[in-house]
N, C-alpha and C. Protein backbone atom coordinates (compact mmCIF):
# COMPACT_ATOMS: atom_id res chain seq x y z
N UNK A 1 -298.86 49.90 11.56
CA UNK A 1 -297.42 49.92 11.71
C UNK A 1 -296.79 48.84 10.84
N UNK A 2 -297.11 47.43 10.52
CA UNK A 2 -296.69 46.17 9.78
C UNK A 2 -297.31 46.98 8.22
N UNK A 3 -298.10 47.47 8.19
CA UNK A 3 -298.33 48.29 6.44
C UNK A 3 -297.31 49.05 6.11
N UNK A 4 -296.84 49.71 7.16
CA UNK A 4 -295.50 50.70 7.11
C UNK A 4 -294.03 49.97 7.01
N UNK A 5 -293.78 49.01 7.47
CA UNK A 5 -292.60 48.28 7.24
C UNK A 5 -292.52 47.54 6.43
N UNK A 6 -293.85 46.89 6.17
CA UNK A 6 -293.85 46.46 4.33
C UNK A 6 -293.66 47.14 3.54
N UNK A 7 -294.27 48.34 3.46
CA UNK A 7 -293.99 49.44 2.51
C UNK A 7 -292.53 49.88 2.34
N UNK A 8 -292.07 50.09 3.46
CA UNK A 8 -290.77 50.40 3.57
C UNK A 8 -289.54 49.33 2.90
N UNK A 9 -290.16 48.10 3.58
CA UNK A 9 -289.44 46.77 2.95
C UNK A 9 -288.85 46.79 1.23
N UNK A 10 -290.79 46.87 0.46
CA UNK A 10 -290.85 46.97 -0.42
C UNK A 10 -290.15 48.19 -1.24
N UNK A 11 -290.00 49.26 -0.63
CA UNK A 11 -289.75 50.58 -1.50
C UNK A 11 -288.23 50.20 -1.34
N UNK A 12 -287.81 49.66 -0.29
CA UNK A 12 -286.14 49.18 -0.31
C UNK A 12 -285.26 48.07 -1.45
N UNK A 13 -286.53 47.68 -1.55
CA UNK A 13 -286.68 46.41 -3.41
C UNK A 13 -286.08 46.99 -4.03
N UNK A 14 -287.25 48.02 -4.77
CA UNK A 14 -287.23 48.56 -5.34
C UNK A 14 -285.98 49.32 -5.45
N UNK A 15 -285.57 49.99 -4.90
CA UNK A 15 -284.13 51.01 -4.78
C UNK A 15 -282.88 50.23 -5.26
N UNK A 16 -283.35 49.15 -4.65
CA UNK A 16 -282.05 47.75 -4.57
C UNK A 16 -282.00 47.60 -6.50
N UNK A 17 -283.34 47.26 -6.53
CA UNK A 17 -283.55 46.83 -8.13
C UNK A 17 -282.96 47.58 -9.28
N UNK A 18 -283.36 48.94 -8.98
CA UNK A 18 -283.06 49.89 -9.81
C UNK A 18 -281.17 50.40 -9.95
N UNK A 19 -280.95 50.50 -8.57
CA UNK A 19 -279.31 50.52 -8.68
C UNK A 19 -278.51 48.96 -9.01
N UNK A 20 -279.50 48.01 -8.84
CA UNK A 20 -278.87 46.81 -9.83
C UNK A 20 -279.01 46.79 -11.21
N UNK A 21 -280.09 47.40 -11.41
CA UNK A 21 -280.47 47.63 -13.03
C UNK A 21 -279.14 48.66 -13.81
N UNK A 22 -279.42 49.67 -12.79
CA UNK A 22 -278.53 50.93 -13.48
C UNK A 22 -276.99 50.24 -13.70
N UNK A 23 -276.44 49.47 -12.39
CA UNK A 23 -275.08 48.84 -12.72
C UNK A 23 -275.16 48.01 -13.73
N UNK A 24 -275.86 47.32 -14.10
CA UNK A 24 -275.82 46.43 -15.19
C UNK A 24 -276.07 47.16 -16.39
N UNK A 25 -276.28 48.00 -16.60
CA UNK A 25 -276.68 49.03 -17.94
C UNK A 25 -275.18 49.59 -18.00
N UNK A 26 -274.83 49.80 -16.70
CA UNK A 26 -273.33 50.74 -17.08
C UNK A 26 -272.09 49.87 -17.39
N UNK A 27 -272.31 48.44 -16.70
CA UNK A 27 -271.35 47.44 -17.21
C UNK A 27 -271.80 47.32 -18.62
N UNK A 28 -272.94 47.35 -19.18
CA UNK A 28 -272.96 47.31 -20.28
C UNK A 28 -271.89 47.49 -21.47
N UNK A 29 -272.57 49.27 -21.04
CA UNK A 29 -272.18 50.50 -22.29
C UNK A 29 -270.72 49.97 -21.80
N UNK A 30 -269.92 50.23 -20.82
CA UNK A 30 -268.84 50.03 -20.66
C UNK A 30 -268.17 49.32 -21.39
N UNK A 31 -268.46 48.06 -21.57
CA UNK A 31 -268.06 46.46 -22.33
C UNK A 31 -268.35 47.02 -23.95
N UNK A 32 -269.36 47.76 -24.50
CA UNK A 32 -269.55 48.31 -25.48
C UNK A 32 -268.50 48.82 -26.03
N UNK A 33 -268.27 50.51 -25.01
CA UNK A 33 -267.61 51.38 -25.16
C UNK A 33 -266.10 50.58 -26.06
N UNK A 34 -265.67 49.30 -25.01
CA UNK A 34 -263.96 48.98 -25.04
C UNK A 34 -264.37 48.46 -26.29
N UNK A 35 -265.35 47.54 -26.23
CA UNK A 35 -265.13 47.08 -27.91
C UNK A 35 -265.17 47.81 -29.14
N UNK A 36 -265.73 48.96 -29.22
CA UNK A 36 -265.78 49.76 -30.43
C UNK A 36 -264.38 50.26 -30.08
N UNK A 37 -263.54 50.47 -29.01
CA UNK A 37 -262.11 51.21 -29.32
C UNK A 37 -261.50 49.78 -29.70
N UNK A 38 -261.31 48.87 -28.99
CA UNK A 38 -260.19 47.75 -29.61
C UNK A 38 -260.76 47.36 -31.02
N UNK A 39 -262.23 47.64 -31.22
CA UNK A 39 -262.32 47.26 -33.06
C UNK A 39 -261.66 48.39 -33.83
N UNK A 40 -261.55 49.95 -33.51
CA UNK A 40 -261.03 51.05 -33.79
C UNK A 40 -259.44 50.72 -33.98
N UNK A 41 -259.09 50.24 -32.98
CA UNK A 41 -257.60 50.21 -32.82
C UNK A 41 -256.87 49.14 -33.69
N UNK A 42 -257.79 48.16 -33.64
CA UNK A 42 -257.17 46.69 -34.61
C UNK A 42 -257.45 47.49 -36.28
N UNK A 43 -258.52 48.39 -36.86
CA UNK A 43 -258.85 49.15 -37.99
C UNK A 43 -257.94 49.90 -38.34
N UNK A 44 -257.56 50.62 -37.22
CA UNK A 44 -256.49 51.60 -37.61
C UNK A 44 -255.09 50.88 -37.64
N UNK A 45 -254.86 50.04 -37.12
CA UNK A 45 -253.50 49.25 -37.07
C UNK A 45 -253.62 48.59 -38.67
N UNK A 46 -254.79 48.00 -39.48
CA UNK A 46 -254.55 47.55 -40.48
C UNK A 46 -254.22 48.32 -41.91
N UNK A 47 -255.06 50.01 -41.33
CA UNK A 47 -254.53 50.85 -42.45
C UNK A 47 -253.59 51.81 -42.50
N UNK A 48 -252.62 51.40 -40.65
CA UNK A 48 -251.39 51.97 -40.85
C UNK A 48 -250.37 51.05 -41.56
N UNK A 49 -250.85 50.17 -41.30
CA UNK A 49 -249.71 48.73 -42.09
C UNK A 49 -249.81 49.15 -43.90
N UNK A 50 -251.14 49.17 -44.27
CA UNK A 50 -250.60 49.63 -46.01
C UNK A 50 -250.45 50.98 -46.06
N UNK A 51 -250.36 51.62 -45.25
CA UNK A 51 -249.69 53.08 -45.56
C UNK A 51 -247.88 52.83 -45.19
N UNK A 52 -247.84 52.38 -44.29
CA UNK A 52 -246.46 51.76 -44.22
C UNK A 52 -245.83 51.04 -45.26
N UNK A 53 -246.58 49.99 -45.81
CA UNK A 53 -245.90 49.42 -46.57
C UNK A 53 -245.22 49.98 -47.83
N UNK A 54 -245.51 50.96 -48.10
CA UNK A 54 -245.47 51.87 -49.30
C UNK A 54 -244.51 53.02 -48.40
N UNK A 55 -242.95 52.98 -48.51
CA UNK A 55 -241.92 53.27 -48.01
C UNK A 55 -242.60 55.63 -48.10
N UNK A 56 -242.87 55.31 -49.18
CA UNK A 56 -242.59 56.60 -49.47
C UNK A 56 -243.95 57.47 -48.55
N UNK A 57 -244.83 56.56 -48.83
CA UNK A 57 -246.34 57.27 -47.77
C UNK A 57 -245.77 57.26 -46.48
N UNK A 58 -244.91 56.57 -45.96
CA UNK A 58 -244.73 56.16 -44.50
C UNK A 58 -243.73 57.70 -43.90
N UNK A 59 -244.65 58.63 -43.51
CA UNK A 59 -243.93 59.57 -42.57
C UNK A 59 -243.31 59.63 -41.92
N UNK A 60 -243.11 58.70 -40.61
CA UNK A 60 -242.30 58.29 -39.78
C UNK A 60 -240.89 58.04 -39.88
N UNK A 61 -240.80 56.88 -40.88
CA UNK A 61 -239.26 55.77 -41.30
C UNK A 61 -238.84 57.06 -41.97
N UNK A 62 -239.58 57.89 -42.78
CA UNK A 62 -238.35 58.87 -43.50
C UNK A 62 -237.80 59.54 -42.80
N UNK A 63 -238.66 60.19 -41.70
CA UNK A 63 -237.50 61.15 -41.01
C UNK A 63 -237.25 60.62 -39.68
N UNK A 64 -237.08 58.76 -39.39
CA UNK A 64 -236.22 58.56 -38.28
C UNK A 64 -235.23 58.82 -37.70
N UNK A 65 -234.12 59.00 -38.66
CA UNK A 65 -232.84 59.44 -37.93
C UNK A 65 -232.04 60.95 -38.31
N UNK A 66 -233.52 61.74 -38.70
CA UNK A 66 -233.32 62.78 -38.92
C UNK A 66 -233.58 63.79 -37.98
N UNK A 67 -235.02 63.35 -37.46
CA UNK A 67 -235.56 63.76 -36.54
C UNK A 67 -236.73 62.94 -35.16
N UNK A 68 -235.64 63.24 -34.33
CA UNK A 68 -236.50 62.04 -33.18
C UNK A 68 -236.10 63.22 -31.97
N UNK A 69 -237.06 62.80 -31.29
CA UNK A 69 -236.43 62.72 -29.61
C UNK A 69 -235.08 62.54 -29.45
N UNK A 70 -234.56 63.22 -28.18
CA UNK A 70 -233.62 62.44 -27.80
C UNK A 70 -233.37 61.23 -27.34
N UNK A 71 -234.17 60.75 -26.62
CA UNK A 71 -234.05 59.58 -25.76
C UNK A 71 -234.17 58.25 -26.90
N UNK A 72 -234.24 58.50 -28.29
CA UNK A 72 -234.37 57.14 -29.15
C UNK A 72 -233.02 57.23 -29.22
N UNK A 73 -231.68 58.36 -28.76
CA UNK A 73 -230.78 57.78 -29.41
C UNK A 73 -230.19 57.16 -27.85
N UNK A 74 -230.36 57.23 -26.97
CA UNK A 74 -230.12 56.68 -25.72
C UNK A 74 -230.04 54.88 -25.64
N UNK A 75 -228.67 54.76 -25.54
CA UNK A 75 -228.48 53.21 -25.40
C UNK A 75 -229.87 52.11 -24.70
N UNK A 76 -230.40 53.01 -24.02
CA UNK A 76 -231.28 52.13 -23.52
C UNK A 76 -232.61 52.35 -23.85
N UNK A 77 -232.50 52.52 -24.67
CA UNK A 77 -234.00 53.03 -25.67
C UNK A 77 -234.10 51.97 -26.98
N UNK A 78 -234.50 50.42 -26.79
CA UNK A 78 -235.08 49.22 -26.98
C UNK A 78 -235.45 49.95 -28.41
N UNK A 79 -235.24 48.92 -29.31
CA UNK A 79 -236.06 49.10 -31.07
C UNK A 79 -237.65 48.86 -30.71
N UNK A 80 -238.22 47.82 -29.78
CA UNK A 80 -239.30 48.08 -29.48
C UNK A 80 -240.17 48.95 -29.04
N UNK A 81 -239.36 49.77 -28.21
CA UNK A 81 -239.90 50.73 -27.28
C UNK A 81 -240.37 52.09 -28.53
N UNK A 82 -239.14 52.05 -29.86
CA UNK A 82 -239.34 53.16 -30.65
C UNK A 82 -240.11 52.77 -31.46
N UNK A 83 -240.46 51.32 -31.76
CA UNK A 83 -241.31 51.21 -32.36
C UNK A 83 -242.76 51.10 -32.46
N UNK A 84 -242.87 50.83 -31.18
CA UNK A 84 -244.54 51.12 -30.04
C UNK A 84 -244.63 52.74 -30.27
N UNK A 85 -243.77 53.79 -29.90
CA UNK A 85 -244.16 54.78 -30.16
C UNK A 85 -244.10 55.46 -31.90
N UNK A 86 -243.73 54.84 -32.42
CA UNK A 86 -243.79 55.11 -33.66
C UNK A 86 -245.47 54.91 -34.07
N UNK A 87 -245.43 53.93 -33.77
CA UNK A 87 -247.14 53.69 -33.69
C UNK A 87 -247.86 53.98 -33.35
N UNK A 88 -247.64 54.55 -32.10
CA UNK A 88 -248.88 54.81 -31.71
C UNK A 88 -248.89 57.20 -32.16
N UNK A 89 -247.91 57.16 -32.51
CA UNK A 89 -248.10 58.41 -33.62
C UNK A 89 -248.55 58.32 -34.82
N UNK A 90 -248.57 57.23 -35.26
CA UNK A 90 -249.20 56.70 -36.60
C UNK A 90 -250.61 57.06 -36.44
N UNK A 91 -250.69 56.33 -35.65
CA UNK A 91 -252.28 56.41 -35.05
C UNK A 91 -253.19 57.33 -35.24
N UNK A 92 -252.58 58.53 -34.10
CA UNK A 92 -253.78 59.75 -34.05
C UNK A 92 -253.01 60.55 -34.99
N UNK A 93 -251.99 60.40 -36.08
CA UNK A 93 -251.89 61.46 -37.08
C UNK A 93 -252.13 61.15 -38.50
N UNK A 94 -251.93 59.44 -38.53
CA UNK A 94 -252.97 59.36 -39.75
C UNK A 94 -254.32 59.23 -39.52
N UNK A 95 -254.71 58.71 -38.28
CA UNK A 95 -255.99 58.92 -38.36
C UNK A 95 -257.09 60.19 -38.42
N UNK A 96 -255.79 61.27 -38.35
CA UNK A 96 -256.64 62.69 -38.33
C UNK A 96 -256.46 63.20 -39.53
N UNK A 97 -255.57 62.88 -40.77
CA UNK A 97 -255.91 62.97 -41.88
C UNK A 97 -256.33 61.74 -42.95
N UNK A 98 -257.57 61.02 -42.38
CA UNK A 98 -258.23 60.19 -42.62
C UNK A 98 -257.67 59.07 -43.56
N UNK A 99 -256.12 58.75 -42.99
CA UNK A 99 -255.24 57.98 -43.87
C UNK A 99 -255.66 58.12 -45.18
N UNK A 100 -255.48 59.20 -45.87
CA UNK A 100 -255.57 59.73 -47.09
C UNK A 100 -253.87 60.18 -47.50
N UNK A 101 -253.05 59.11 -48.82
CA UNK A 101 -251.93 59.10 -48.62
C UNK A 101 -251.68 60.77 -49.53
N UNK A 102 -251.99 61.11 -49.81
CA UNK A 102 -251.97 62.47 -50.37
C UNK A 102 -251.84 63.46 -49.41
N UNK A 103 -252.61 63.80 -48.41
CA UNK A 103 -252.59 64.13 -47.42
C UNK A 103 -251.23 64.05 -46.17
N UNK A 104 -251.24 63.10 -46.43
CA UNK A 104 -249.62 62.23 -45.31
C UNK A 104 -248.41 62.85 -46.34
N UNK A 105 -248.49 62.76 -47.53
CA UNK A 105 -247.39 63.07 -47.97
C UNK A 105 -247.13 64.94 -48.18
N UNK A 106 -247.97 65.39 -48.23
CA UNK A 106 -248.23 66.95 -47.56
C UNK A 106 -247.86 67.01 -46.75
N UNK A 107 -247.87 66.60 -45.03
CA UNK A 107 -247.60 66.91 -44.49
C UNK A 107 -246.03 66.15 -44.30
N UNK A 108 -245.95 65.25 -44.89
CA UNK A 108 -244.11 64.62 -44.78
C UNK A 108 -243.14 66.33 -46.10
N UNK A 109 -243.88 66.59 -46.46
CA UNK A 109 -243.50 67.72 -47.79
C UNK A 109 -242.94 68.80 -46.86
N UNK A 110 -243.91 69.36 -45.84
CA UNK A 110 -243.75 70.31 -44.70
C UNK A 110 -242.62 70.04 -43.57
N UNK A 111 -242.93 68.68 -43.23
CA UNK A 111 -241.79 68.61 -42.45
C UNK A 111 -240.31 68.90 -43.12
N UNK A 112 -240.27 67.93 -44.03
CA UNK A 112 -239.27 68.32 -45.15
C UNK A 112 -238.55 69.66 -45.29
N UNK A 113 -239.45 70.20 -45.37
CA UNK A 113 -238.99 71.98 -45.63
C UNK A 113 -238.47 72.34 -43.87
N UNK A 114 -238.93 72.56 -43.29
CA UNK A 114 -238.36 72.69 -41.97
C UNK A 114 -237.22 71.76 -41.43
N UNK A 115 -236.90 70.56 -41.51
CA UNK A 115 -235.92 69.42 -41.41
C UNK A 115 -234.46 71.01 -41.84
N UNK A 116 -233.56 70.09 -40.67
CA UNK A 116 -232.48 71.24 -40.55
C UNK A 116 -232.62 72.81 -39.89
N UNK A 117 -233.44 72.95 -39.65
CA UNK A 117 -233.78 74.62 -39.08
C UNK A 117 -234.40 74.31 -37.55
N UNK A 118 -233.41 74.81 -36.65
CA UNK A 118 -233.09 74.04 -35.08
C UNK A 118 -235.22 74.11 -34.55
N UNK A 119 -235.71 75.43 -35.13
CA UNK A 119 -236.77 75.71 -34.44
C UNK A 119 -237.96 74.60 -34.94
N UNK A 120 -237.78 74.81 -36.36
CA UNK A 120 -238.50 73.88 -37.13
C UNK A 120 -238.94 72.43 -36.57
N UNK A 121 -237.37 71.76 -36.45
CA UNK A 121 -237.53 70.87 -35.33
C UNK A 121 -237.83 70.67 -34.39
N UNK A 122 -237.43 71.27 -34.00
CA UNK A 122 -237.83 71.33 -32.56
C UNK A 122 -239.68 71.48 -32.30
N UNK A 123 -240.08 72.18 -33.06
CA UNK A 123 -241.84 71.81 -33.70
C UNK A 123 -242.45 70.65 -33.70
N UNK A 124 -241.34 70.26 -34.98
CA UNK A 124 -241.89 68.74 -35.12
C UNK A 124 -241.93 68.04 -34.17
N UNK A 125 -240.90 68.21 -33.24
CA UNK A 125 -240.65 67.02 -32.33
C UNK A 125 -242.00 67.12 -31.05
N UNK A 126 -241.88 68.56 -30.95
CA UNK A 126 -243.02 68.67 -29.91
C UNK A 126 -244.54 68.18 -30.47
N UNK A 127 -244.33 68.51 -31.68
CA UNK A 127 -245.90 67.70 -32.23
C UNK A 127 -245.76 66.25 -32.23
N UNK A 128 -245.08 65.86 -33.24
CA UNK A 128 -245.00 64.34 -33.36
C UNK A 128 -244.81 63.03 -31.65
N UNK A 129 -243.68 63.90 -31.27
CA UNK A 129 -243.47 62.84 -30.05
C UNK A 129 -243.48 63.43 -28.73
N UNK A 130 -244.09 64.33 -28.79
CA UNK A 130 -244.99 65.50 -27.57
C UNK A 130 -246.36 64.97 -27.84
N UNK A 131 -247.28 66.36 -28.12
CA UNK A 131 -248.52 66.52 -28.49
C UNK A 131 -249.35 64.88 -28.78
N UNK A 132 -248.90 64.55 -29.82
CA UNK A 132 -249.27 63.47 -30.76
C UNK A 132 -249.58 62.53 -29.83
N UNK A 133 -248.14 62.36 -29.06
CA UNK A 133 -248.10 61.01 -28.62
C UNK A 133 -248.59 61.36 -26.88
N UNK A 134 -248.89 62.05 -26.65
CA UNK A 134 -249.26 62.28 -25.25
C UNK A 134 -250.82 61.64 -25.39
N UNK A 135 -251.50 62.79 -26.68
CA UNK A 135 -253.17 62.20 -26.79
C UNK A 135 -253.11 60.82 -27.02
N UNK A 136 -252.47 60.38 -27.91
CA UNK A 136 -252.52 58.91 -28.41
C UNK A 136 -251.81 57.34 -27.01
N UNK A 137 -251.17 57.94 -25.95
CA UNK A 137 -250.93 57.59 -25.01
C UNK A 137 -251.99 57.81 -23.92
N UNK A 138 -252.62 58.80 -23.80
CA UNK A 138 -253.81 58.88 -22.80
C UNK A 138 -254.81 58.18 -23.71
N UNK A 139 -255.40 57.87 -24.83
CA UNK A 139 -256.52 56.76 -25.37
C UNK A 139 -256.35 55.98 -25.37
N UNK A 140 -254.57 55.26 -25.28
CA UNK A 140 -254.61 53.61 -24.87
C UNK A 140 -254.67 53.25 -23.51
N UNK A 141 -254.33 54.27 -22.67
CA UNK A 141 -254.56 53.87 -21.23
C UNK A 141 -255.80 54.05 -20.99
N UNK A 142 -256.75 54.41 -21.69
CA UNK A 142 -258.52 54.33 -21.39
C UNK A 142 -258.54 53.47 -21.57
N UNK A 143 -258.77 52.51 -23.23
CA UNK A 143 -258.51 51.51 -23.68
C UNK A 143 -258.36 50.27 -22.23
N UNK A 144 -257.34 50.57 -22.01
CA UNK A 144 -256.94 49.65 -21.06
C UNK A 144 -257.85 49.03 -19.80
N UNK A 145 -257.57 50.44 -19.35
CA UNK A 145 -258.42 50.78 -18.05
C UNK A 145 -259.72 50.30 -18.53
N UNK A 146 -260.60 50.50 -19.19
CA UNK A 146 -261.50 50.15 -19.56
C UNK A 146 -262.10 48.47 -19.97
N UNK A 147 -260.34 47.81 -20.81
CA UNK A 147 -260.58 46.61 -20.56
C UNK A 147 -260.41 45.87 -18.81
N UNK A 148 -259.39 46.71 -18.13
CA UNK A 148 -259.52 46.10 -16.91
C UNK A 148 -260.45 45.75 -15.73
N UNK A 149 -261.68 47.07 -16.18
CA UNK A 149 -262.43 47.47 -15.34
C UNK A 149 -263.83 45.91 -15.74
N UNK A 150 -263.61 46.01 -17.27
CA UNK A 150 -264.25 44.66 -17.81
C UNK A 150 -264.23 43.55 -17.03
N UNK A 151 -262.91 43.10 -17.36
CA UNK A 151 -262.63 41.73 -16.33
C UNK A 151 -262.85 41.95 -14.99
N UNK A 152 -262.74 42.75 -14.03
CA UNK A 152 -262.55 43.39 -12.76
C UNK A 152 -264.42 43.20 -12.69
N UNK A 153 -265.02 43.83 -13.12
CA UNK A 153 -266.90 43.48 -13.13
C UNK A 153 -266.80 41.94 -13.65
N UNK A 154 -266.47 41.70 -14.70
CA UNK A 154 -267.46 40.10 -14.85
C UNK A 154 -266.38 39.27 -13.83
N UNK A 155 -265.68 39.61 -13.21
CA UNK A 155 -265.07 38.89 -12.22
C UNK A 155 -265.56 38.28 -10.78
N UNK A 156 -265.99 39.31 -10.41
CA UNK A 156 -266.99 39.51 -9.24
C UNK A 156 -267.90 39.03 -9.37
N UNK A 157 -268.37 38.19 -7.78
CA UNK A 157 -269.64 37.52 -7.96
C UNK A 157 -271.01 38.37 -8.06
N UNK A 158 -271.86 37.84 -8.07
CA UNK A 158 -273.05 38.98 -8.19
C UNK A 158 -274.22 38.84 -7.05
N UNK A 159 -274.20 39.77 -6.56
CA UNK A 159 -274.86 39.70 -5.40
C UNK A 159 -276.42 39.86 -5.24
């Protein structure tokens, strides 16, 4: 009977060990995971800045007050607030034509042609500050979440 509750003791180690092992593998990848997006995100922020800088590559600033949302023209719609989302459309639409300024200016060419034609717009808008910015708004709240969950584990004592 004392061979049996050792055994038991022991196989309870073990269980203990392994789901401490496994959490520490998943805090790992986790801590991994956030750093390859915030190195992603600081990468892509540096090659939206020289695509920006170059007025004419920059998709966005040309057709600001041509074509936006409504709510940018809303008194209470902060230059910051349009400019966080300006960005973060930068983001997942130059990054999906591999900030290749040839490419960006193709598709600023297209908008172009549609600009003035109610439906046209109304396109754009659902892509650019719909679509665009919905995906590119759900990857920074991973981002996030992901850094929080960081601090939130190495926070905690370890048992």
């Amino acid at each position: 009977k004392e061979d049996t509750e050792n055994l038991k003791n022991a196989s309870g180690d073990i269980n203990s060990l392994s789901q401490k092992s496994l959490k520490e593998v998943t805090i790992a990848k986790l801590k991994e995971f956030g750093n390859k997006l915030t190195a992603q995100k600081n990468e892509e922020t540096t090659k939206i800045e020289k695509i920006t800088a170059e007025k004419e590559s920059d998709l966005l600033e040309t057709l600001d007050s041509k074509i936006q949302p409504v709510y940018f023209t809303k008194p209470e719609t902060t230059e910051e607030t349009k400019n966080n989302v300006k960005m973060q459309i930068k983001r997942i639409i130059y990054s999906s034509l591999d900030y290749d300024k040839g490419e960006i200016k193709k598709l600023k060419e297209i908008i172009e042609k549609v600009k003035g034609k109610d439906e046209g717009e109304y396109m754009i808008i659902d892509l650019l500050y719909g679509k665009a910015l919905d995906i590119q708004t759900q990857i920074d709240k991973h981002l996030e979440s992901t850094k929080e969950d960081n601090k939130i584990i190495h926070n905690k004592p370890h048992r």
